[in-house]
PDB file of N, CA and C in Angstrom:
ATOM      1  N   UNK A   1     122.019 108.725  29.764  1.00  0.00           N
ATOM      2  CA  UNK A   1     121.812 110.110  30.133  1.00  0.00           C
ATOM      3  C   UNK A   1     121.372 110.225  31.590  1.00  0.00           C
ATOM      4  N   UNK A   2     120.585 109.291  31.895  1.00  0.00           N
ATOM      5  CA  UNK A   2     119.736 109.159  33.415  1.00  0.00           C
ATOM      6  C   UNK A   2     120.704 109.228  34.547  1.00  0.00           C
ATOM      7  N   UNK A   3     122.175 108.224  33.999  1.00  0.00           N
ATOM      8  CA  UNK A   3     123.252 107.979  35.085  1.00  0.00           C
ATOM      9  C   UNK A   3     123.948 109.225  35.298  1.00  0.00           C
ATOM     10  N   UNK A   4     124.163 109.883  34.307  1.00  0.00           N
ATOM     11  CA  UNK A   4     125.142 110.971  34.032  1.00  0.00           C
ATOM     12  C   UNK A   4     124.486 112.128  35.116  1.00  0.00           C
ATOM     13  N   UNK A   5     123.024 112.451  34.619  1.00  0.00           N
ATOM     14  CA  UNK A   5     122.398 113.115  35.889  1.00  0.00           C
ATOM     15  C   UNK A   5     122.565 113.229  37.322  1.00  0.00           C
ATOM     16  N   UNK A   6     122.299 111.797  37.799  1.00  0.00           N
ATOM     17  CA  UNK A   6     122.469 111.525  39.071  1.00  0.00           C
ATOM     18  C   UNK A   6     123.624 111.045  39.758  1.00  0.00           C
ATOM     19  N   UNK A   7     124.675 111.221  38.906  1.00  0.00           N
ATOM     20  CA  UNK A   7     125.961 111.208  39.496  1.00  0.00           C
ATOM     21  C   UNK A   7     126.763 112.538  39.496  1.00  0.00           C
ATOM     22  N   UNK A   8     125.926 113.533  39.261  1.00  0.00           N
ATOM     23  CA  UNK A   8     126.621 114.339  39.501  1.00  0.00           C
ATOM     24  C   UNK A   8     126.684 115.446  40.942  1.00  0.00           C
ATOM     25  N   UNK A   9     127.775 116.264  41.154  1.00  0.00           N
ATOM     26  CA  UNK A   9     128.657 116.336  42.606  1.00  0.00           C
ATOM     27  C   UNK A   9     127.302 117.202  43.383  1.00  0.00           C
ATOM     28  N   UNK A  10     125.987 117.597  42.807  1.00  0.00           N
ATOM     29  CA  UNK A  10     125.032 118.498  43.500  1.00  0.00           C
ATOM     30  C   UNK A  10     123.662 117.244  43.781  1.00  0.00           C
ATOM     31  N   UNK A  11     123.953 115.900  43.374  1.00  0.00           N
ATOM     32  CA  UNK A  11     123.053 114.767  43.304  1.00  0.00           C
ATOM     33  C   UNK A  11     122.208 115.022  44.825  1.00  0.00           C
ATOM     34  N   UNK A  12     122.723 115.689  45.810  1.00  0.00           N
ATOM     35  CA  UNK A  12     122.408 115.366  47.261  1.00  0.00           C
ATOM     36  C   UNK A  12     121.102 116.730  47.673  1.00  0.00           C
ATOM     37  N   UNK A  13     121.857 117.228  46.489  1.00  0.00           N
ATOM     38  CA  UNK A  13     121.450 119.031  46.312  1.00  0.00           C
ATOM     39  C   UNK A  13     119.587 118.849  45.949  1.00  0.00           C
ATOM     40  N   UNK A  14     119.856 117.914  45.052  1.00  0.00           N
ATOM     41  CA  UNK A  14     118.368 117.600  43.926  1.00  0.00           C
ATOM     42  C   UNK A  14     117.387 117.286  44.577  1.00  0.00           C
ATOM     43  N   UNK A  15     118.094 116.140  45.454  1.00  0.00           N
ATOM     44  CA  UNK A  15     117.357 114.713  46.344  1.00  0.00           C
ATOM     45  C   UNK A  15     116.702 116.026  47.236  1.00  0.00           C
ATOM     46  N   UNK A  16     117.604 116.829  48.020  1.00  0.00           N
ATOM     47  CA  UNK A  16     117.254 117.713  48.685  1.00  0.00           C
ATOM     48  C   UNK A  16     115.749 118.335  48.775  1.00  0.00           C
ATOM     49  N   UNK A  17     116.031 119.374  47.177  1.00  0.00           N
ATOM     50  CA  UNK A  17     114.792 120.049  46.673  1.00  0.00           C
ATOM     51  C   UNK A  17     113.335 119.421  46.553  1.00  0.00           C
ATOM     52  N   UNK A  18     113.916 118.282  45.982  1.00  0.00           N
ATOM     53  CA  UNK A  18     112.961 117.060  45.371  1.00  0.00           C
ATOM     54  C   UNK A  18     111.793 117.016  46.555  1.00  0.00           C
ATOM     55  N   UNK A  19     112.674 116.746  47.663  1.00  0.00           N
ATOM     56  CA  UNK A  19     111.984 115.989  48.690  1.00  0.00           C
ATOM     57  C   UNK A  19     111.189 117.230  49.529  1.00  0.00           C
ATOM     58  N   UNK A  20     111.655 118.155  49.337  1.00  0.00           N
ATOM     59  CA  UNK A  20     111.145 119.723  50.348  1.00  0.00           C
ATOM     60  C   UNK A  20     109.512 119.795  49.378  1.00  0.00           C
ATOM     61  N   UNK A  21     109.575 119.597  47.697  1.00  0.00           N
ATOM     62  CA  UNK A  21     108.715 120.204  47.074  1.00  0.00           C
ATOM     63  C   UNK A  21     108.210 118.735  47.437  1.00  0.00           C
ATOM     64  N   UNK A  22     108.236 117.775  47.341  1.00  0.00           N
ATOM     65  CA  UNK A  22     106.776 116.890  47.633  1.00  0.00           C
ATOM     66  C   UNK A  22     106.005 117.062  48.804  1.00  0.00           C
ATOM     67  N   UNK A  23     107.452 117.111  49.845  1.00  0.00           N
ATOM     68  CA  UNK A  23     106.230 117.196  50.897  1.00  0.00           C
ATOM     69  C   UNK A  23     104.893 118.651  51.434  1.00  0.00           C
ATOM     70  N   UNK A  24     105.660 119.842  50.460  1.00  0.00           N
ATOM     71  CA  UNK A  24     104.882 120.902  50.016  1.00  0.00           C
ATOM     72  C   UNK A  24     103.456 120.653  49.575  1.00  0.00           C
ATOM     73  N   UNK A  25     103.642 119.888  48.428  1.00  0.00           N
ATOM     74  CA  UNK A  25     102.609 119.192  47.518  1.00  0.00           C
ATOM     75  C   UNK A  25     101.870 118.365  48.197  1.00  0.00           C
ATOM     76  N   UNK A  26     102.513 117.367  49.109  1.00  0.00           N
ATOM     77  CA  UNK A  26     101.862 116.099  49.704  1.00  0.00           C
ATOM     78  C   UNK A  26     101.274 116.618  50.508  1.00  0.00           C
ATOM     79  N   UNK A  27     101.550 118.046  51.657  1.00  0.00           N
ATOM     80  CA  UNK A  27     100.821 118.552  52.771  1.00  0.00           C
ATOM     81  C   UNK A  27     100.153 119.355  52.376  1.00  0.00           C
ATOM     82  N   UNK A  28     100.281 120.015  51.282  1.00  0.00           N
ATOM     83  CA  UNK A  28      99.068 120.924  50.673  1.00  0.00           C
ATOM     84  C   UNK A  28      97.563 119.700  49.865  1.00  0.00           C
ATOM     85  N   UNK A  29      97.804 118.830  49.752  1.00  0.00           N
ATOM     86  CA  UNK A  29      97.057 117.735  49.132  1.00  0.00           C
ATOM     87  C   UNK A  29      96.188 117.787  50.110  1.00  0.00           C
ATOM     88  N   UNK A  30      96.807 117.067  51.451  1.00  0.00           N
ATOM     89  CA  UNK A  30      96.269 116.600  52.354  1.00  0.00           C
ATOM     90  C   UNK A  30      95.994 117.676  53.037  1.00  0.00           C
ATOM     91  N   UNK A  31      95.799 118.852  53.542  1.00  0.00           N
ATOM     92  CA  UNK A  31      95.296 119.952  54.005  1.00  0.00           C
ATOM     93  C   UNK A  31      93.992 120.485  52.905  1.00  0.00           C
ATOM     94  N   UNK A  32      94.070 120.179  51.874  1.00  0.00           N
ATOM     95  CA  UNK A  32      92.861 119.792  51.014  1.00  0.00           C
ATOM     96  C   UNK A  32      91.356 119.236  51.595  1.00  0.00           C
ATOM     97  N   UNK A  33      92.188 118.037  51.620  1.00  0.00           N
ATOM     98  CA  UNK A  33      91.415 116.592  52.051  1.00  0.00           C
ATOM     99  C   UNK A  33      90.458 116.894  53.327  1.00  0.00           C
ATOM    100  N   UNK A  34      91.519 117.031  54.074  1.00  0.00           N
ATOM    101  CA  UNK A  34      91.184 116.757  55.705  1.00  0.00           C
ATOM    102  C   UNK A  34      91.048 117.856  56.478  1.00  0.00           C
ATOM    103  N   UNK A  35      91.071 119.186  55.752  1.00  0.00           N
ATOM    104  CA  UNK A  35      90.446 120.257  56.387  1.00  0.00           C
ATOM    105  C   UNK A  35      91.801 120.893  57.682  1.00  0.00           C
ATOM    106  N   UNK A  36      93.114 120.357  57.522  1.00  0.00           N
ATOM    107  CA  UNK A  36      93.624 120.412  58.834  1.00  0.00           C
ATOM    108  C   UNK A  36      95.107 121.544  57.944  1.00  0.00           C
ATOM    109  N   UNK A  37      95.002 122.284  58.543  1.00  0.00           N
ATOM    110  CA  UNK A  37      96.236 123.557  57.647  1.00  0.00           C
ATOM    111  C   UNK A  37      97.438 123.159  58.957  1.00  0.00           C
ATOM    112  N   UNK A  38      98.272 122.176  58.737  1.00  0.00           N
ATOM    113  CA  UNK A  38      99.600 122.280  59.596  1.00  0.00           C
ATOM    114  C   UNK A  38     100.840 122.524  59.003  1.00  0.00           C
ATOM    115  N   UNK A  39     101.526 123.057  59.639  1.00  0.00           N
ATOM    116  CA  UNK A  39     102.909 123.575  59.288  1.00  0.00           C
ATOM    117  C   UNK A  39     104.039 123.261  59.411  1.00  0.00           C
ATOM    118  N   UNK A  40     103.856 122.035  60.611  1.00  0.00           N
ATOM    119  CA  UNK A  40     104.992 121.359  60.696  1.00  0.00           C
ATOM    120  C   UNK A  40     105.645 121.059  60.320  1.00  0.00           C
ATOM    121  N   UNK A  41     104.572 119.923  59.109  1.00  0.00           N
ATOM    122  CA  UNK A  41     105.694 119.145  57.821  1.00  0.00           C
ATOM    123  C   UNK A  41     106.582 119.995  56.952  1.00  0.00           C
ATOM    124  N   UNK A  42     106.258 120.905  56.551  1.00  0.00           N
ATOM    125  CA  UNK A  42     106.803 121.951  55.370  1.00  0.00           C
ATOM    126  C   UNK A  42     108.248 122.330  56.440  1.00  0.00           C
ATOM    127  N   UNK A  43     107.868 122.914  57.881  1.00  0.00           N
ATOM    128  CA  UNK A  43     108.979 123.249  58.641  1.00  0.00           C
ATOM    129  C   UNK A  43     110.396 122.329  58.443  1.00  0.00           C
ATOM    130  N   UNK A  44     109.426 120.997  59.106  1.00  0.00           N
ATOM    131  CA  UNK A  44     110.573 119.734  59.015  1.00  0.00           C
ATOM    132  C   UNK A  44     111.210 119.311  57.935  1.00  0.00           C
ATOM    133  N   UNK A  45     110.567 119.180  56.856  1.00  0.00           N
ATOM    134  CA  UNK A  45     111.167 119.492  55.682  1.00  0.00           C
ATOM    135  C   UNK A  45     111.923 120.629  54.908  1.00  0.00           C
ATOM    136  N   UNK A  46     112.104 121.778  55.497  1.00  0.00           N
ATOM    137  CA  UNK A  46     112.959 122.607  55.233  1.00  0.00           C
ATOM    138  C   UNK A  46     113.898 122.152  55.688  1.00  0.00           C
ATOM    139  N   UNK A  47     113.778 122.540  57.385  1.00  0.00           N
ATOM    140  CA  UNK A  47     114.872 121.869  58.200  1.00  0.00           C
ATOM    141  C   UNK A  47     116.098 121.272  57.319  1.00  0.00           C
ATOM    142  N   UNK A  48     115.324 119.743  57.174  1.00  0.00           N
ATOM    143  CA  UNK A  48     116.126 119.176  56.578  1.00  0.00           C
ATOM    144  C   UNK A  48     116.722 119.151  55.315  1.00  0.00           C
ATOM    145  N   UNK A  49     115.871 119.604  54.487  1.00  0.00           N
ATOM    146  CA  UNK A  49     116.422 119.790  53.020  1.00  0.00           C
ATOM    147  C   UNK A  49     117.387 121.172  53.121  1.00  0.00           C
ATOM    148  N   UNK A  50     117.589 122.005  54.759  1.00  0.00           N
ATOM    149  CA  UNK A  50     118.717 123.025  54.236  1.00  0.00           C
ATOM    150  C   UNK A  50     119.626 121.986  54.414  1.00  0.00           C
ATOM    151  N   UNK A  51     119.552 121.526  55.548  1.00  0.00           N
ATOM    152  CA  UNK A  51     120.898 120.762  56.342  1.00  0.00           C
ATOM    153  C   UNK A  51     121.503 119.727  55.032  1.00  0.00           C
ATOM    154  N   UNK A  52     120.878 119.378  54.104  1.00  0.00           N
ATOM    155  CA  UNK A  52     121.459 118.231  53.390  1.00  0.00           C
ATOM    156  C   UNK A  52     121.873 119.507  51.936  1.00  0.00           C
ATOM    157  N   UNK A  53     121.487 120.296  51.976  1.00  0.00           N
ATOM    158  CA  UNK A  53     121.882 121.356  50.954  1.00  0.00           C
ATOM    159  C   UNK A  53     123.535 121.930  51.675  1.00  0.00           C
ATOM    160  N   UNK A  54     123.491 122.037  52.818  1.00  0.00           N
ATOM    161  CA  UNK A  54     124.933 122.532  53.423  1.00  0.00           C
ATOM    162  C   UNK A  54     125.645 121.562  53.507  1.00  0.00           C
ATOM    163  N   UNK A  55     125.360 120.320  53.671  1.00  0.00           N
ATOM    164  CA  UNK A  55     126.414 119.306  53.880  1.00  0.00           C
ATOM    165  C   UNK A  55     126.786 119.393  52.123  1.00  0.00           C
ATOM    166  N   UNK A  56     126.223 119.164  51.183  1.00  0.00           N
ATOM    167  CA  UNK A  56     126.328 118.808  50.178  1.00  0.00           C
ATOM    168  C   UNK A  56     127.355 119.802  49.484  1.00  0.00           C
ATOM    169  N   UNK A  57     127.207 121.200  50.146  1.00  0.00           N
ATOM    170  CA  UNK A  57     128.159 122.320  49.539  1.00  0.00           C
ATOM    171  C   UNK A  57     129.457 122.401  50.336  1.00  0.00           C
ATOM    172  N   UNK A  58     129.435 121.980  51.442  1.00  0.00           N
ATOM    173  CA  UNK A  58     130.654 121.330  52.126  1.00  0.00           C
ATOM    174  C   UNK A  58     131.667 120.469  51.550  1.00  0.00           C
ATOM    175  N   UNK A  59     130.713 119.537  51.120  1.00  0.00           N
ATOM    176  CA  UNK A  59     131.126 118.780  50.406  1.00  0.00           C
ATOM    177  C   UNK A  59     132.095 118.444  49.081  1.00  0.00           C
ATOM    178  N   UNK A  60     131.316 119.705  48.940  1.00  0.00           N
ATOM    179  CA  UNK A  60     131.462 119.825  46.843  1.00  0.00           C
ATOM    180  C   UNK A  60     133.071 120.387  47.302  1.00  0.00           C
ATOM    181  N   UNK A  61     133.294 121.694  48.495  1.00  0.00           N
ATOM    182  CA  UNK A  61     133.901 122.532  48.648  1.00  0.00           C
ATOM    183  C   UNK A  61     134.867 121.820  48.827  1.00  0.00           C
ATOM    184  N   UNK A  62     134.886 120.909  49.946  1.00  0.00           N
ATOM    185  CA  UNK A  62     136.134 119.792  50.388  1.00  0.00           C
ATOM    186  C   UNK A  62     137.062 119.263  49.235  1.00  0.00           C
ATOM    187  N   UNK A  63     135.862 118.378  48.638  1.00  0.00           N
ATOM    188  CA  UNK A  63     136.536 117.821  47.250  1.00  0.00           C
ATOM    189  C   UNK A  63     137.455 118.747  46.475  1.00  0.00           C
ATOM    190  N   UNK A  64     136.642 119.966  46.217  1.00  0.00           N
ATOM    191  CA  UNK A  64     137.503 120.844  45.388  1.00  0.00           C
ATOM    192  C   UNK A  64     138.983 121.226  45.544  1.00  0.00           C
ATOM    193  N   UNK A  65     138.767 121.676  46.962  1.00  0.00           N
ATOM    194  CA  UNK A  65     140.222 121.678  47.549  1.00  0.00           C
ATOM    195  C   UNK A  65     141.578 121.079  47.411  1.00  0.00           C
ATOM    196  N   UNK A  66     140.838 119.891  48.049  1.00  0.00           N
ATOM    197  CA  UNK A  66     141.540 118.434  48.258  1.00  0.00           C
ATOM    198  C   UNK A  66     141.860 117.791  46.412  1.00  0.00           C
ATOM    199  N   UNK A  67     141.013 118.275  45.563  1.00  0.00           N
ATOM    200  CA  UNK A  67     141.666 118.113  43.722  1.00  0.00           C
ATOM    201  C   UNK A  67     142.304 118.947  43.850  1.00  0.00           C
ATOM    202  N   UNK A  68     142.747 120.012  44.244  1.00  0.00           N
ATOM    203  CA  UNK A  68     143.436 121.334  43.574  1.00  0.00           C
ATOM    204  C   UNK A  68     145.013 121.162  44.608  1.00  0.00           C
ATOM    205  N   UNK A  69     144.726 120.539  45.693  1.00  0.00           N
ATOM    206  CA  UNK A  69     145.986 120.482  46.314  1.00  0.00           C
ATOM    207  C   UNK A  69     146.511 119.445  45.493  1.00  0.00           C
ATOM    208  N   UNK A  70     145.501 117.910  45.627  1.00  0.00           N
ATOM    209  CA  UNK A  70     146.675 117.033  44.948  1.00  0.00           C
ATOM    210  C   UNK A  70     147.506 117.523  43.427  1.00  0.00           C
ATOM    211  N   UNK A  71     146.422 118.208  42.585  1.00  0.00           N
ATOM    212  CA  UNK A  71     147.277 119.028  41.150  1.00  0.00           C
ATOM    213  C   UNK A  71     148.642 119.322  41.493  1.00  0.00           C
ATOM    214  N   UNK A  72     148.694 120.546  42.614  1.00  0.00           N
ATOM    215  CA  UNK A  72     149.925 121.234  42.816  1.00  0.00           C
ATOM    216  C   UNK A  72     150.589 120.136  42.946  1.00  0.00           C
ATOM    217  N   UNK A  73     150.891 119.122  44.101  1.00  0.00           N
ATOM    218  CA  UNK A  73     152.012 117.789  44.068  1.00  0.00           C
ATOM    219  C   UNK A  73     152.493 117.276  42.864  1.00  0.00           C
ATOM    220  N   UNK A  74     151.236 117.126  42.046  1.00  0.00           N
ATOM    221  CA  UNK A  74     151.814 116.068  40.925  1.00  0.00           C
ATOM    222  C   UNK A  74     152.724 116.758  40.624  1.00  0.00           C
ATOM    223  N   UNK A  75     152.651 118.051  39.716  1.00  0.00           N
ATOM    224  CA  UNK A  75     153.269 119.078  39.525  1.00  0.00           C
ATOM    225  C   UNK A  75     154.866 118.512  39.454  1.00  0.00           C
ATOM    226  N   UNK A  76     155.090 118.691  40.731  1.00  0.00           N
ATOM    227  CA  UNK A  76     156.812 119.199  41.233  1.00  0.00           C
ATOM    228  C   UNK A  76     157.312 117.666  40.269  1.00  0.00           C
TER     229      UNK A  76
END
């Protein structure tokens, strides 16, 4: 069941989220701790978790295409 999960075509999508909400968690922890409220991390971690959310729907989009053209060929 575990494989089936993580092979699927939004896997990049997950990793994405995954990683935006820890470091949420991890900088809200540590802004706890250490008295220090920064914003950076959460920034940088958006940042990046959009950019790997757009590549990933690029992605999905490409593939789709590129199945639906080869269909039509077999076709003829």
């Amino acid at each position: 069941m575990k494989a089936r999960i993580t092979s699927t075509q939004w896997r990049l999508t997950r990793i994405a989220l995954g990683t935006f909400v820890g470091v949420v968690i991890g900088g809200f922890i540590a802004s706890l701790l250490f008295n220090n409220i920064n914003a950076y991390y959460v920034l940088g971690a958006l940042s990046v978790s959009i950019l790997l959310i757009i590549i990933n729907v690029i992605s999905v989009i490409y593939k789709k295409m590129n199945r639906n053209d080869n269909d039509k060929h077999d076709v003829g």
